[in-house]
C-alpha atoms as a PDB file:
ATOM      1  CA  UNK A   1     -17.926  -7.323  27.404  1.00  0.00           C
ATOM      2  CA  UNK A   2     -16.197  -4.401  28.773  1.00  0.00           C
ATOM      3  CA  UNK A   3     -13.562  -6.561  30.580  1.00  0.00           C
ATOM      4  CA  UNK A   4     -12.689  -8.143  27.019  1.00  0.00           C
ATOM      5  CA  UNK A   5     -12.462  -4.623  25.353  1.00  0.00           C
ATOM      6  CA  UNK A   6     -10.072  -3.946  28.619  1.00  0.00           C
ATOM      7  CA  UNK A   7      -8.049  -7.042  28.233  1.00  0.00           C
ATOM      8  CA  UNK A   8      -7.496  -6.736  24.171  1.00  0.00           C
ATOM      9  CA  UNK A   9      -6.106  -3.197  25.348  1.00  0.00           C
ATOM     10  CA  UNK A  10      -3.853  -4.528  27.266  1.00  0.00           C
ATOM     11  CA  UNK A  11      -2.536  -7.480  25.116  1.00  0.00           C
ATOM     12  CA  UNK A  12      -2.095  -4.897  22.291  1.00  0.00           C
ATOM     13  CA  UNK A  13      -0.625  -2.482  24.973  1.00  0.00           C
ATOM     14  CA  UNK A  14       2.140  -5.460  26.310  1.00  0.00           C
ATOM     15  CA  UNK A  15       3.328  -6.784  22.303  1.00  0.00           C
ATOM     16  CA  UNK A  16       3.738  -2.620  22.098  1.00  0.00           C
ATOM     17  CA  UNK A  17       5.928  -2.495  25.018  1.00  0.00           C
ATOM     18  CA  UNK A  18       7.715  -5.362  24.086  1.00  0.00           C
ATOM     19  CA  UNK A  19       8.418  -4.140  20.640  1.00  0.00           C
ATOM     20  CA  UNK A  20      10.292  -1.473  22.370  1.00  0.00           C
ATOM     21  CA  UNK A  21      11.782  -3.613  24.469  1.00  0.00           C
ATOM     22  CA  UNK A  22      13.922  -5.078  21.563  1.00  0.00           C
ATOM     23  CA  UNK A  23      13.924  -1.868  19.972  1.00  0.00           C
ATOM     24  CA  UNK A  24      15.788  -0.284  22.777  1.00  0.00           C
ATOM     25  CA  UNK A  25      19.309  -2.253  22.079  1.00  0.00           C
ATOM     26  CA  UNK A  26      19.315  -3.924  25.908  1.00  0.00           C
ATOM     27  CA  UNK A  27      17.600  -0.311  27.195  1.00  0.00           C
ATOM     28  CA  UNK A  28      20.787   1.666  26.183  1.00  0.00           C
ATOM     29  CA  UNK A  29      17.862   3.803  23.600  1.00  0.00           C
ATOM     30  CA  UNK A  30      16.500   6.156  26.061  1.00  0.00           C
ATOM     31  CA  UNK A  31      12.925   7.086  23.741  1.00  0.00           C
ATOM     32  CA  UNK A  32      12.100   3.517  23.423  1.00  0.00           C
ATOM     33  CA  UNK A  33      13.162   2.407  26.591  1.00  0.00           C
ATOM     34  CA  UNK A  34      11.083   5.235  28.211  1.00  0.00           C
ATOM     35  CA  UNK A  35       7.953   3.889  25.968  1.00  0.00           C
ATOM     36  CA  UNK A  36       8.375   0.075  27.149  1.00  0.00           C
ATOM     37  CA  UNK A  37       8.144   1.660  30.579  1.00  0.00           C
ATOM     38  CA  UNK A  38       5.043   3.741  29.944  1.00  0.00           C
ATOM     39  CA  UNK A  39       3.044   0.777  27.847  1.00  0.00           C
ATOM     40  CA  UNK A  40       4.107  -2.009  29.915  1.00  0.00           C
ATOM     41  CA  UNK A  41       2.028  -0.056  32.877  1.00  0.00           C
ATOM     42  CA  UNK A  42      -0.845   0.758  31.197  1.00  0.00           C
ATOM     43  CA  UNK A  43      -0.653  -2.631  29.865  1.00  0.00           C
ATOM     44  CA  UNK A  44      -0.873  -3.646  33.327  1.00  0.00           C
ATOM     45  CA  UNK A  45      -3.781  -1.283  34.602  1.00  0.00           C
ATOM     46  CA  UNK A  46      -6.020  -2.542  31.405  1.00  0.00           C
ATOM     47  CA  UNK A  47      -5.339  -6.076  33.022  1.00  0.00           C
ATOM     48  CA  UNK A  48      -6.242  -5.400  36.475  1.00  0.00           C
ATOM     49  CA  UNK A  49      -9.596  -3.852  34.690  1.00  0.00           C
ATOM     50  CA  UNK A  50     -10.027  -6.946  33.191  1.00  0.00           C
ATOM     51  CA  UNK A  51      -9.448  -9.045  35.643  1.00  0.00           C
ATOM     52  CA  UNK A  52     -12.448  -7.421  37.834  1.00  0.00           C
ATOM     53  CA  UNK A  53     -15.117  -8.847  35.040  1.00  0.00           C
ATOM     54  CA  UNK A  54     -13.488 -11.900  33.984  1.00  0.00           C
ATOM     55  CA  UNK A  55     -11.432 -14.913  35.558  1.00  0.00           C
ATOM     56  CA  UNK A  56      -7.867 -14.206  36.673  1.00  0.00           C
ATOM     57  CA  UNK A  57      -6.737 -17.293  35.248  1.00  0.00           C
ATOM     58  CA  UNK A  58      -8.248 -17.312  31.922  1.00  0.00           C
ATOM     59  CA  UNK A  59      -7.634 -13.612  31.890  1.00  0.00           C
ATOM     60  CA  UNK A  60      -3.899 -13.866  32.484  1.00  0.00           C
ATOM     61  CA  UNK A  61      -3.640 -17.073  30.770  1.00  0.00           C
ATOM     62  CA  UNK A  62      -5.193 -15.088  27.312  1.00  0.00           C
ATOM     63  CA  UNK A  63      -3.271 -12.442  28.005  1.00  0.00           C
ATOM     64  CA  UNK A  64       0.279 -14.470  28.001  1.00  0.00           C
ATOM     65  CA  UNK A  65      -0.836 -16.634  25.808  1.00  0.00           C
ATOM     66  CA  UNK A  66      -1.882 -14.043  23.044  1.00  0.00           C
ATOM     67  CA  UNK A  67       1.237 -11.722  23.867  1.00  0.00           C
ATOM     68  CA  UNK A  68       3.742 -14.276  23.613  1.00  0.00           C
ATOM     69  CA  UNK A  69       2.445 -15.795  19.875  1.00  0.00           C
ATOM     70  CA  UNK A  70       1.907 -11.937  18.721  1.00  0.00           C
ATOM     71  CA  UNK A  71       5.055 -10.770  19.408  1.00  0.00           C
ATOM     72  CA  UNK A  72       6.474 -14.190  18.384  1.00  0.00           C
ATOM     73  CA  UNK A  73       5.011 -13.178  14.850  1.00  0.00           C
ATOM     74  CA  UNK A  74       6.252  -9.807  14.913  1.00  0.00           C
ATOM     75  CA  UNK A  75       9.761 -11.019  15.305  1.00  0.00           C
ATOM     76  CA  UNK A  76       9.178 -13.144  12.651  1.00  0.00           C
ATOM     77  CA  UNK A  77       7.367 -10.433  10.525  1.00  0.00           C
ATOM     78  CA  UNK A  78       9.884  -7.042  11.630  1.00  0.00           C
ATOM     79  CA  UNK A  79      12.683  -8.568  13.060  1.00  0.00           C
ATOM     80  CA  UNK A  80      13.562 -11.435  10.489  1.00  0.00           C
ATOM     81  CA  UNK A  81      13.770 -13.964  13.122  1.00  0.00           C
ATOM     82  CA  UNK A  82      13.904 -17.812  12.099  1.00  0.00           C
ATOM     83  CA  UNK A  83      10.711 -19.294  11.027  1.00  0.00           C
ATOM     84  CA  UNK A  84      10.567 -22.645  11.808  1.00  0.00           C
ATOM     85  CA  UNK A  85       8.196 -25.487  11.655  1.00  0.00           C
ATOM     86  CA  UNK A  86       8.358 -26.396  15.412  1.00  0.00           C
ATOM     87  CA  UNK A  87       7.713 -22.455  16.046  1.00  0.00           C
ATOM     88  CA  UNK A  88       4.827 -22.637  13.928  1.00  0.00           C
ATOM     89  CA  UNK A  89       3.233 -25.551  15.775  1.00  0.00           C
ATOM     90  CA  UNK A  90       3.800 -24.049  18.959  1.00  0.00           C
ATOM     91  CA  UNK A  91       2.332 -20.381  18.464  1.00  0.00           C
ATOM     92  CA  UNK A  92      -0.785 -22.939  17.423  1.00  0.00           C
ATOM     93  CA  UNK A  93      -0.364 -25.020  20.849  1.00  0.00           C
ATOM     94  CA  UNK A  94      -0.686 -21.650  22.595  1.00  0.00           C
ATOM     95  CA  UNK A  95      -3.865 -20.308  20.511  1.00  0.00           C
ATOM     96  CA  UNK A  96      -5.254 -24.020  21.121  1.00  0.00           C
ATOM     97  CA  UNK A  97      -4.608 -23.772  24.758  1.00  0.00           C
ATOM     98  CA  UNK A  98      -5.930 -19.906  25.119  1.00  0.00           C
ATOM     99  CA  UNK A  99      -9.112 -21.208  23.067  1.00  0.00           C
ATOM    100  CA  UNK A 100      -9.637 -24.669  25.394  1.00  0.00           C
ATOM    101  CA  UNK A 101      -9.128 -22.279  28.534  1.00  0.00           C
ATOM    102  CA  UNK A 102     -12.265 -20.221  27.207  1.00  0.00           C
ATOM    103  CA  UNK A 103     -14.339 -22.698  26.330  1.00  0.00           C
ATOM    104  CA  UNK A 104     -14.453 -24.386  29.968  1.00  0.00           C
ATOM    105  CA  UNK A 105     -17.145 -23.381  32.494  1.00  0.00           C
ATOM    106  CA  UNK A 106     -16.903 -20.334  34.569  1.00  0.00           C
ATOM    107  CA  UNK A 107     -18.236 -19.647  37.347  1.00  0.00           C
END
């Protein structure tokens, strides 16, 4: 369980840092572009955590997978990006596929 608690940390710690990322106007904002640095590391360190209890693919694949559609609906959400059907249906492909790579055997 710990390696779960490790890799939501670091999922939560990556959408952070790349929330700052946009917030940091192309890293010409020195604050923000200082805190993408800082949480995109210990975004990192959580993963290699998690990747000692749990498989690196699913582990990597979960945490892509869940980074991408959360900050996908944060742009949506904070940024006012384009909501689109096809969007939509995607962020659910890459759930679907983070959900089908956990429910397979491990070893």
């Amino acid at each position: 369980m710990q390696g779960w608690s490790f890799l939501v940390a670091a999922i939560v710690l990556e959408v952070a840092g790349t929330t700052c990322l946009k917030l940091s106007d192309g890293l010409t904002r020195l604050t923000p572009t200082l805190l993408m640095l800082v949480l995109y590391g210990v975004s990192l360190v959580c993963l290699a955590m998690a990747v000692k209890r749990i498989e690196i693919g699913v582990a990597y694949a979960v945490w892509a997978g869940m980074g991408t559609a959360l900050i996908a609906v944060i742009g949506f959400v904070f940024f006012r990006e384009v909501v689109t059907p096809l969007k939509i249906a995607s962020i659910g492909l890459i759930i679907l596929g983070v959900v089908g790579l956990n429910l397979g055997p491990t070893s």
